[in-house]
C-alpha atoms as a PDB file:
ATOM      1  CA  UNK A   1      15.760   0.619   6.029  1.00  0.00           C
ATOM      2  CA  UNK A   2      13.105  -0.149   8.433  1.00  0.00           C
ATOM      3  CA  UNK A   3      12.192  -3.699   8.972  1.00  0.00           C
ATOM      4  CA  UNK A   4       9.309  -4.270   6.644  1.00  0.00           C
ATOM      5  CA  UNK A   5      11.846  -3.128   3.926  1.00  0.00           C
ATOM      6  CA  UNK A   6      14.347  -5.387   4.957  1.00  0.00           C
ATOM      7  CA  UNK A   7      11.750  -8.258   4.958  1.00  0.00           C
ATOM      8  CA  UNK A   8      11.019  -7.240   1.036  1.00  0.00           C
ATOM      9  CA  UNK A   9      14.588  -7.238   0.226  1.00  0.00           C
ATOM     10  CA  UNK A  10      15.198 -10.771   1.931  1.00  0.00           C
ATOM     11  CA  UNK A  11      12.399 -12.544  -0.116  1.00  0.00           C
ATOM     12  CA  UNK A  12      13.474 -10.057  -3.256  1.00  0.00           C
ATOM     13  CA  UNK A  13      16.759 -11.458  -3.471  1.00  0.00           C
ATOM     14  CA  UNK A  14      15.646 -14.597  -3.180  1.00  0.00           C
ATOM     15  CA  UNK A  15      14.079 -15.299  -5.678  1.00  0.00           C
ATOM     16  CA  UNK A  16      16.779 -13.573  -8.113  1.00  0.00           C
ATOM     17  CA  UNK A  17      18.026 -16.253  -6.746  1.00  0.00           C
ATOM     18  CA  UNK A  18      15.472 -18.805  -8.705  1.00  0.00           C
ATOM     19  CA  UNK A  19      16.710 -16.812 -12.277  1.00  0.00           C
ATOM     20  CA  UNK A  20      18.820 -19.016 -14.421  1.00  0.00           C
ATOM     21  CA  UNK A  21      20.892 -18.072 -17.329  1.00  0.00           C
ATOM     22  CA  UNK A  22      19.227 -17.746 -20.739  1.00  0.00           C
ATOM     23  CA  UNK A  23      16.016 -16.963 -18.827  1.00  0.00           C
ATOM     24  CA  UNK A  24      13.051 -14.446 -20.126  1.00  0.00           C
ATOM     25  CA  UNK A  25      12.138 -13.519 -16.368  1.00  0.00           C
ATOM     26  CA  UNK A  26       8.916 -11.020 -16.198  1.00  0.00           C
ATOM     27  CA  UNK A  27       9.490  -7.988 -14.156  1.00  0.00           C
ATOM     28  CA  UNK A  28       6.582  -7.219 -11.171  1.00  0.00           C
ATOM     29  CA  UNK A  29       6.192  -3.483 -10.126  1.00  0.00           C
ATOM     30  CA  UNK A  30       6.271  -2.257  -6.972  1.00  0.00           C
ATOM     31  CA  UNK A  31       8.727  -1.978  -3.816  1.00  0.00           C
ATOM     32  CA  UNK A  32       8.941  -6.222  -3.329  1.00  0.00           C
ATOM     33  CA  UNK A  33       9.659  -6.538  -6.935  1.00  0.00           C
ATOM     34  CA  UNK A  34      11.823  -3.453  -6.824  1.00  0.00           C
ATOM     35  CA  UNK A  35      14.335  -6.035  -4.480  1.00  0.00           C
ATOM     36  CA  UNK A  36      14.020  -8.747  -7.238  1.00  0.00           C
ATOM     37  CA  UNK A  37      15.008  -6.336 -10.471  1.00  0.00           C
ATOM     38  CA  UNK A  38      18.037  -4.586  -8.402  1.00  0.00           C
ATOM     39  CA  UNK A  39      19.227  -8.349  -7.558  1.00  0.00           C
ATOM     40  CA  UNK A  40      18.994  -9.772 -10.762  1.00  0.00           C
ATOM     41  CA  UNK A  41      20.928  -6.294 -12.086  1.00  0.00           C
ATOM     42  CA  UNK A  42      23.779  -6.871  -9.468  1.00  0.00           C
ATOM     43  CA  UNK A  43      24.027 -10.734 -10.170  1.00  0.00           C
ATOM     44  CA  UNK A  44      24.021 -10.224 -13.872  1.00  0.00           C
ATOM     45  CA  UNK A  45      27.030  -7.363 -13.816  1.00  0.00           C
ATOM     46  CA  UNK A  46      29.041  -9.283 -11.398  1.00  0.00           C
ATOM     47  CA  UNK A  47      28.454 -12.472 -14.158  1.00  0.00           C
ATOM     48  CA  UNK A  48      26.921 -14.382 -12.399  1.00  0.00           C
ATOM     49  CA  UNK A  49      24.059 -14.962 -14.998  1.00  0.00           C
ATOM     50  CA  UNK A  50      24.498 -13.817 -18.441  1.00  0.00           C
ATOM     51  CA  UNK A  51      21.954 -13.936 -21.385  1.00  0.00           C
ATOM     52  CA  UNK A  52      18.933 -12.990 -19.221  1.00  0.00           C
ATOM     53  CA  UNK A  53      16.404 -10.862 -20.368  1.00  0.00           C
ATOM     54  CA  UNK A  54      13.345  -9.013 -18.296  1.00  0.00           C
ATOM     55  CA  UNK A  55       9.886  -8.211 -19.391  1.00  0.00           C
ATOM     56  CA  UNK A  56       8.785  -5.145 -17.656  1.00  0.00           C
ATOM     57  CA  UNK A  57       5.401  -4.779 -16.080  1.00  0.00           C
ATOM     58  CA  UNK A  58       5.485  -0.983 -15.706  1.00  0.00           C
ATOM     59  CA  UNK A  59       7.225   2.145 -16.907  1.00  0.00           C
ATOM     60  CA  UNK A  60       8.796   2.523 -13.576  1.00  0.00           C
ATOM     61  CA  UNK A  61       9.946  -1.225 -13.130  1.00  0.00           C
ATOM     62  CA  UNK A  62      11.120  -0.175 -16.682  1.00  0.00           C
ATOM     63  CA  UNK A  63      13.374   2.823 -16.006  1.00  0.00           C
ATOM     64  CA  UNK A  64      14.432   0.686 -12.932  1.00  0.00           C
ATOM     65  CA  UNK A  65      15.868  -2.266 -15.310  1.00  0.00           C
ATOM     66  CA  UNK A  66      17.327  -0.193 -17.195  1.00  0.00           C
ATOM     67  CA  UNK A  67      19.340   1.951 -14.525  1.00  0.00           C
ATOM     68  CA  UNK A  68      20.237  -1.741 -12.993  1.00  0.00           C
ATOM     69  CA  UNK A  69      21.581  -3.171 -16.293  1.00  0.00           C
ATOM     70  CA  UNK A  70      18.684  -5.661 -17.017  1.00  0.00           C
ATOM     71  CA  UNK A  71      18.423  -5.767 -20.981  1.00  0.00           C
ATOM     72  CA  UNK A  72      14.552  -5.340 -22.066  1.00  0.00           C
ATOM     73  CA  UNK A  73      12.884  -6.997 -24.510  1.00  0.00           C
ATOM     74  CA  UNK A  74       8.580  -7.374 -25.899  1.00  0.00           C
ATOM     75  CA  UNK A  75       6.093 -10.167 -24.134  1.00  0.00           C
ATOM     76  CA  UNK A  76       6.492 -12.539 -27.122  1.00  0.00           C
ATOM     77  CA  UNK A  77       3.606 -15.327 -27.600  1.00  0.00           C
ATOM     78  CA  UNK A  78       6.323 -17.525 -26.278  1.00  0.00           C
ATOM     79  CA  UNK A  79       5.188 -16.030 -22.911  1.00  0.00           C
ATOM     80  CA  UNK A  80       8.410 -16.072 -20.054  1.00  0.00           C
ATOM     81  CA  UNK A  81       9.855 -18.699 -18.054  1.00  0.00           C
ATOM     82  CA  UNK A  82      10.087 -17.191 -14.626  1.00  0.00           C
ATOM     83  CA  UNK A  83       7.343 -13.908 -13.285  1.00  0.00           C
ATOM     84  CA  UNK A  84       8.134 -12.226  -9.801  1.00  0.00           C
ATOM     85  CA  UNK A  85       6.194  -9.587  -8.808  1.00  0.00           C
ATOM     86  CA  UNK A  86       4.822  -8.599  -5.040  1.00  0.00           C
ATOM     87  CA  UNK A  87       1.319  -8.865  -3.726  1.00  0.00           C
ATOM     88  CA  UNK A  88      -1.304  -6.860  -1.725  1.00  0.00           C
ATOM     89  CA  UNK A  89      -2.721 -10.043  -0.044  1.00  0.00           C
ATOM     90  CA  UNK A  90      -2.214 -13.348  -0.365  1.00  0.00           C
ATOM     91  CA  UNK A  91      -4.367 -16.352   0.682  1.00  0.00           C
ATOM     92  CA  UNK A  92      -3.430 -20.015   1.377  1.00  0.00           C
ATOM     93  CA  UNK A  93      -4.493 -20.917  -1.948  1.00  0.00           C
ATOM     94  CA  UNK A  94      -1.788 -18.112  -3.398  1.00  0.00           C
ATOM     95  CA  UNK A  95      -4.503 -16.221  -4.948  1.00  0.00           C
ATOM     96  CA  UNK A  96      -4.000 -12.479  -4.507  1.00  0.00           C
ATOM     97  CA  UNK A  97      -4.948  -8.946  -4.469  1.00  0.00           C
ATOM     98  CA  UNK A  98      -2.789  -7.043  -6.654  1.00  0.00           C
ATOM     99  CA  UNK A  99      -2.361  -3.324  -8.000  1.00  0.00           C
ATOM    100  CA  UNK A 100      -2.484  -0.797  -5.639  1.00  0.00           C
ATOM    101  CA  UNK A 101       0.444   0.552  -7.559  1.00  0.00           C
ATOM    102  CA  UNK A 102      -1.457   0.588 -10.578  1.00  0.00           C
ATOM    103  CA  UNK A 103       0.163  -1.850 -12.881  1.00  0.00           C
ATOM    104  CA  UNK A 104      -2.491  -4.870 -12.055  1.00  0.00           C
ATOM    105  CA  UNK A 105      -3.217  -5.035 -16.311  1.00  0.00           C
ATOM    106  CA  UNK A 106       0.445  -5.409 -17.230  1.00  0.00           C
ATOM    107  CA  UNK A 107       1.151  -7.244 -14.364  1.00  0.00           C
ATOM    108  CA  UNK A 108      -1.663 -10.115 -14.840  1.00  0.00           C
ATOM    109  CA  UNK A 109      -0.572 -10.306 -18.577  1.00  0.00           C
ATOM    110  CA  UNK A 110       3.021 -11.119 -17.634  1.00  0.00           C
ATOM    111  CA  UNK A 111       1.912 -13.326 -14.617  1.00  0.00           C
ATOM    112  CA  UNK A 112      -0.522 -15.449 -17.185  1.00  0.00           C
ATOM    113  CA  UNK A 113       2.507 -15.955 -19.623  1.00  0.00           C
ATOM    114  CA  UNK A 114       4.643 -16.989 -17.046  1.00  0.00           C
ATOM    115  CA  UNK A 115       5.708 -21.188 -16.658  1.00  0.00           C
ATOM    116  CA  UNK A 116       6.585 -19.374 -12.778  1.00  0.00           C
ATOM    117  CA  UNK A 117       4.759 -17.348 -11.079  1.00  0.00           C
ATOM    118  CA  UNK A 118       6.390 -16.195  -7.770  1.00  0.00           C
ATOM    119  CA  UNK A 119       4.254 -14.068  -5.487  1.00  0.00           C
ATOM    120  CA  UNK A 120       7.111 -12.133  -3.404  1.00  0.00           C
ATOM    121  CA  UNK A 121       6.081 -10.370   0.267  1.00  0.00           C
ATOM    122  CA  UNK A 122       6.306  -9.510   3.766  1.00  0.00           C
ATOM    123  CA  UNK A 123       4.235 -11.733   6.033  1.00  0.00           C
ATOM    124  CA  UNK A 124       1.925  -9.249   6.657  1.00  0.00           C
ATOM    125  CA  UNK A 125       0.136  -9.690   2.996  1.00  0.00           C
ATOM    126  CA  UNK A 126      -0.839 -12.741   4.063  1.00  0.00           C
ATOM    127  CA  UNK A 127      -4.521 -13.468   4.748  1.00  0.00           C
ATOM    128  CA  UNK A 128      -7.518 -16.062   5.228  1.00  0.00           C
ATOM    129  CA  UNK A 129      -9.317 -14.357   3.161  1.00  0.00           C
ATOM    130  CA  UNK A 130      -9.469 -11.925   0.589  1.00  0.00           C
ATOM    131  CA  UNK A 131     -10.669  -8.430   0.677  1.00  0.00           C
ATOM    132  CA  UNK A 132      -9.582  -8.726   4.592  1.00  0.00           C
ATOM    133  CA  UNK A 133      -7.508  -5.479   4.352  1.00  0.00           C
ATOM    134  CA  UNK A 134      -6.819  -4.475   0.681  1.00  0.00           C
ATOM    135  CA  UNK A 135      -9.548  -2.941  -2.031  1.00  0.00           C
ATOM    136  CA  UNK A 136     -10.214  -5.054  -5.428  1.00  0.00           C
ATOM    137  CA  UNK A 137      -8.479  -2.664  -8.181  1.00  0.00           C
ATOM    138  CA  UNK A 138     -10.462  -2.507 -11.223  1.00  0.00           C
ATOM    139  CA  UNK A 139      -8.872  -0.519 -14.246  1.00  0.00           C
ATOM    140  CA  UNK A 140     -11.482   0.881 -16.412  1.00  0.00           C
ATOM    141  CA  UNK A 141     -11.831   2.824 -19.625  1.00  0.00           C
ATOM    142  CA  UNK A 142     -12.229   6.686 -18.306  1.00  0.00           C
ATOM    143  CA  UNK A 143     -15.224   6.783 -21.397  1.00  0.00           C
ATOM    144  CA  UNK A 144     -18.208   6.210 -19.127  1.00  0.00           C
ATOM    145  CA  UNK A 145     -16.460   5.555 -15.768  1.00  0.00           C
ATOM    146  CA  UNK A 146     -19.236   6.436 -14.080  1.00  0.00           C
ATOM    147  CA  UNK A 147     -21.448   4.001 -15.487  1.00  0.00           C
ATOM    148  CA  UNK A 148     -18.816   1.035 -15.103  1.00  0.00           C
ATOM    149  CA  UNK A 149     -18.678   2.513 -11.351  1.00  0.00           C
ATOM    150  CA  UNK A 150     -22.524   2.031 -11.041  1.00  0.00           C
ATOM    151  CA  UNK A 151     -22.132  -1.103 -13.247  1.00  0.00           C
ATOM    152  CA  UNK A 152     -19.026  -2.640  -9.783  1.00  0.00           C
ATOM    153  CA  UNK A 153     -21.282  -0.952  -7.240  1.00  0.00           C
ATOM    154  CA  UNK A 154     -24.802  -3.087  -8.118  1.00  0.00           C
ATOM    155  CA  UNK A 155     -22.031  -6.168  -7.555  1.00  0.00           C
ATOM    156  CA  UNK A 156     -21.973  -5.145  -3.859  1.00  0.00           C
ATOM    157  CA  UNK A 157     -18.981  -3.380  -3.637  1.00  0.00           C
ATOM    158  CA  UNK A 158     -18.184   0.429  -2.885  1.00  0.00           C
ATOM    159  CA  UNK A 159     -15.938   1.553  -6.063  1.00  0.00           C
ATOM    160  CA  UNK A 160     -13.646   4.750  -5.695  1.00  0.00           C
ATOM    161  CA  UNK A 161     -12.327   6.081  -8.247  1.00  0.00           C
ATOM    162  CA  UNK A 162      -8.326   6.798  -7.348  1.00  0.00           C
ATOM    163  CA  UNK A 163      -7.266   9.971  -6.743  1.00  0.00           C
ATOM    164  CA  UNK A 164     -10.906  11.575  -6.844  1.00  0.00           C
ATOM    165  CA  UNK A 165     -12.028  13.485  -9.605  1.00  0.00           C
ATOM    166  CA  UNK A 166      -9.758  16.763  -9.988  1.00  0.00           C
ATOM    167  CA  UNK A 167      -7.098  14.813 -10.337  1.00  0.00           C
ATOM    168  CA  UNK A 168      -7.565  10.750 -10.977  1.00  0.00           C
ATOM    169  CA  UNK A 169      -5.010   8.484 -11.449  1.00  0.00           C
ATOM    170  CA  UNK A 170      -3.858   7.361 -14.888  1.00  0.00           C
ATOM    171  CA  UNK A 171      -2.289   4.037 -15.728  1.00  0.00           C
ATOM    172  CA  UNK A 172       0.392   3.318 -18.179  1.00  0.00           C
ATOM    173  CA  UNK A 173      -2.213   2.321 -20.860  1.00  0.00           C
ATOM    174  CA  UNK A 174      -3.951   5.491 -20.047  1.00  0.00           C
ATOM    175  CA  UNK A 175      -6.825   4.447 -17.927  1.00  0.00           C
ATOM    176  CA  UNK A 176      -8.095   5.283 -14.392  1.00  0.00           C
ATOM    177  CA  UNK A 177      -8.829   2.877 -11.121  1.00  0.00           C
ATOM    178  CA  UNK A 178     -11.696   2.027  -9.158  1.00  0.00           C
ATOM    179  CA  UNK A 179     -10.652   1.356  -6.045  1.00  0.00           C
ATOM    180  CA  UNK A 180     -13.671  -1.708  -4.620  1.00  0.00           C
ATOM    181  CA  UNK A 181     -13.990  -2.266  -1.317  1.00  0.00           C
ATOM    182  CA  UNK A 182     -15.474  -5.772  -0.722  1.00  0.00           C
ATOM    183  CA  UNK A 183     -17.867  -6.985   2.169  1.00  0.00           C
ATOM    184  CA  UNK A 184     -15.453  -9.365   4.163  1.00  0.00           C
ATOM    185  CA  UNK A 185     -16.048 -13.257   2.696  1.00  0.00           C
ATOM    186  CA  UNK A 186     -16.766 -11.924  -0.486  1.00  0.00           C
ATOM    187  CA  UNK A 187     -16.239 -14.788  -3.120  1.00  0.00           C
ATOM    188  CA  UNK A 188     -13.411 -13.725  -4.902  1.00  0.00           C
ATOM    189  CA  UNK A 189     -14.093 -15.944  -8.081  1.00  0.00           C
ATOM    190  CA  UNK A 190     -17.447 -14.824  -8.831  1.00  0.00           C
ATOM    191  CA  UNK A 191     -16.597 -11.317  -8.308  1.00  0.00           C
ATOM    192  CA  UNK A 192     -13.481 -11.387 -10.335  1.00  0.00           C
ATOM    193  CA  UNK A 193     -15.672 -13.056 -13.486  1.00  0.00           C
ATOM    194  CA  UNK A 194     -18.754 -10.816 -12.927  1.00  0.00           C
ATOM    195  CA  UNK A 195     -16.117  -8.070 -13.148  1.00  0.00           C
ATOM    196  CA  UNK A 196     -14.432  -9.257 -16.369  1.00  0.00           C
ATOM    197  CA  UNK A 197     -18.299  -9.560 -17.774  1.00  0.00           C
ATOM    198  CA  UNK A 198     -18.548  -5.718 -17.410  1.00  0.00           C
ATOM    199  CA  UNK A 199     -17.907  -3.452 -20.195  1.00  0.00           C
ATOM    200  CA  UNK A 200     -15.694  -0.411 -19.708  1.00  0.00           C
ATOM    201  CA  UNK A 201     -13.257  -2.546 -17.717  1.00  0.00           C
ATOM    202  CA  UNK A 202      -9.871  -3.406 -19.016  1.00  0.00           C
ATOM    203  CA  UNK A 203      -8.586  -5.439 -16.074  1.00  0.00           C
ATOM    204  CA  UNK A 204      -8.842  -6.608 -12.317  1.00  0.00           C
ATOM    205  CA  UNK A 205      -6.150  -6.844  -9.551  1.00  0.00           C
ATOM    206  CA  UNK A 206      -8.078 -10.237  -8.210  1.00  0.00           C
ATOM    207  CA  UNK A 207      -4.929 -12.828  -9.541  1.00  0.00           C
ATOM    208  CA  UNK A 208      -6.632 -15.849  -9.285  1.00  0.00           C
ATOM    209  CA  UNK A 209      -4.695 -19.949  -9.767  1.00  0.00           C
ATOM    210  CA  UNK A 210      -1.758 -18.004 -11.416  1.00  0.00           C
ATOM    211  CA  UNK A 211       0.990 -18.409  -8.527  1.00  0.00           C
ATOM    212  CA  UNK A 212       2.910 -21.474  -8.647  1.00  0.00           C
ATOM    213  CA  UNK A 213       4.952 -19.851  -5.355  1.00  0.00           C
ATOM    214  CA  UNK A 214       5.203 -17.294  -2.220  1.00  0.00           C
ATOM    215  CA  UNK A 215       7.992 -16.126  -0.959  1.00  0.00           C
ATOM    216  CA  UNK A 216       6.904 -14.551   2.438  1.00  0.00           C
ATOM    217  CA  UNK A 217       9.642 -12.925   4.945  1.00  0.00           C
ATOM    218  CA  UNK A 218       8.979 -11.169   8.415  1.00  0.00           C
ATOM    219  CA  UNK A 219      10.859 -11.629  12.078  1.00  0.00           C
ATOM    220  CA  UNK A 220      10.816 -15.376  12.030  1.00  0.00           C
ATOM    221  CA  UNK A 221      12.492 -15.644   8.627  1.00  0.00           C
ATOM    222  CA  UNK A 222      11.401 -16.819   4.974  1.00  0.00           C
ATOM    223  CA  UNK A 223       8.913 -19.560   4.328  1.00  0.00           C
ATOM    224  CA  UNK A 224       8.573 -20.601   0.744  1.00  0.00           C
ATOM    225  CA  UNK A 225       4.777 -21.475   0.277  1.00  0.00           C
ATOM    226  CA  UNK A 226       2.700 -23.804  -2.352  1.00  0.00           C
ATOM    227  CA  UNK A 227      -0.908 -22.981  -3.319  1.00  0.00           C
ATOM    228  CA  UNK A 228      -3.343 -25.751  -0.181  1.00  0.00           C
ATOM    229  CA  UNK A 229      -6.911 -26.597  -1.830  1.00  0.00           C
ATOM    230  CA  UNK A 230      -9.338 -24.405   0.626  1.00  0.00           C
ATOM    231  CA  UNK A 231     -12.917 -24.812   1.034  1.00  0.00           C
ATOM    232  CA  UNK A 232     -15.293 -22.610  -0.465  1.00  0.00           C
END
């Protein structure tokens, strides 16, 4: 495991370590998360927790909950009392870029219905601002991608669509990405509600005032972070 890894599993355990029994804890996708599910699957066959239930954000987070022994269960309206899930970038306010694994629509659904939301990451996700390093996912209905592509572009970003046309990735609801690229200072709030003004889209990766938490790890250790008011 090289050390990036190990920095995901240090902040991924920890905050299995924030599950309590009788919890409905929302699954995150992606290698961070990975750390969290595998965690809570050892801690609940060694009975250490009992009666704790996951939401899965993904297919794969699903088949991995299920190989670790997490029991599954529906996103009720009741929502869930504890989210983890990892994070692109992350600025001092704790809102992030997510779904460059493609589960940003699931994901924010979960995140939203969360009482916790707990951004888990290596130190290098964290940023000033966003669109620094990492794209703006937008998933979007493949009827008339092209127009919802011309539709992001006039909002001054570059869309891509992911995986290129021969072969374009496909969600788990059955849609495709556009991969934006953002001018660097872009504000992130007006984009992300321009965005969800569009037609043809079905969801952004821009997670904006849902983290309550960050968990960040690299060679200095852990640091447990709180959302800092930032100026515009």
């Amino acid at each position: 495991m090289d050390e990036r890894e190990d920095y995901k599993r240090v902040v991924g355990e920890a905050a299995a370590r924030l599950v309590r029994s009788g919890m409905l804890v929302g699954l995150g996708s992606g290698s961070t998360a990975r750390f969290f599910t595998e965690a809570l699957g050892r801690a609940l066959r060694s009975g250490e927790l009992h009666d704790v239930r996951g939401v899965p954000t993904s297919g794969r987070t699903e088949r991995l909950a299920q190989a670790a022994g997490v029991p599954l269960v529906e996103l009720s309206a009741a929502g869930v009392d504890l989210a983890v899930d990892g994070a692109d970038e992350i600025d001092p306010a704790l809102n992030a870029i997510k779904g460059l694994g493609g589960a940003l629509t699931r994901e924010k659904i979960v995140a939203a219905a969360a009482r916790r939301f707990v951004l888990v990451a290596d130190a290098s996700k964290r940023v000033t601002r966003l669109g620094e390093r990492a794209p703006v996912p937008v998933e979007v209905l493949r009827f008339g991608w092209v127009r919802t592509r011309a539709s992001l572009a006039a909002l001054g970003c570059r869309p891509t669509l992911r995986g290129g046309e021969r072969d374009p990735f496909v969600t788990d609801n059955g849609h495709v990405v556009l991969d934006c690229a953002v001018a660097p200072g872009f504000d992130a709030g007006a984009f992300a509600a321009a965005v969800d003004a569009l037609p043809g889209v079905v969801g952004h990766g821009l997670f904006m005032g849902l983290a309550h938490t960050a968990l960040l790890a690299d060679a200095d250790g852990m640091i447990s972070l709180l959302p800092v008011q930032v100026s515009p």
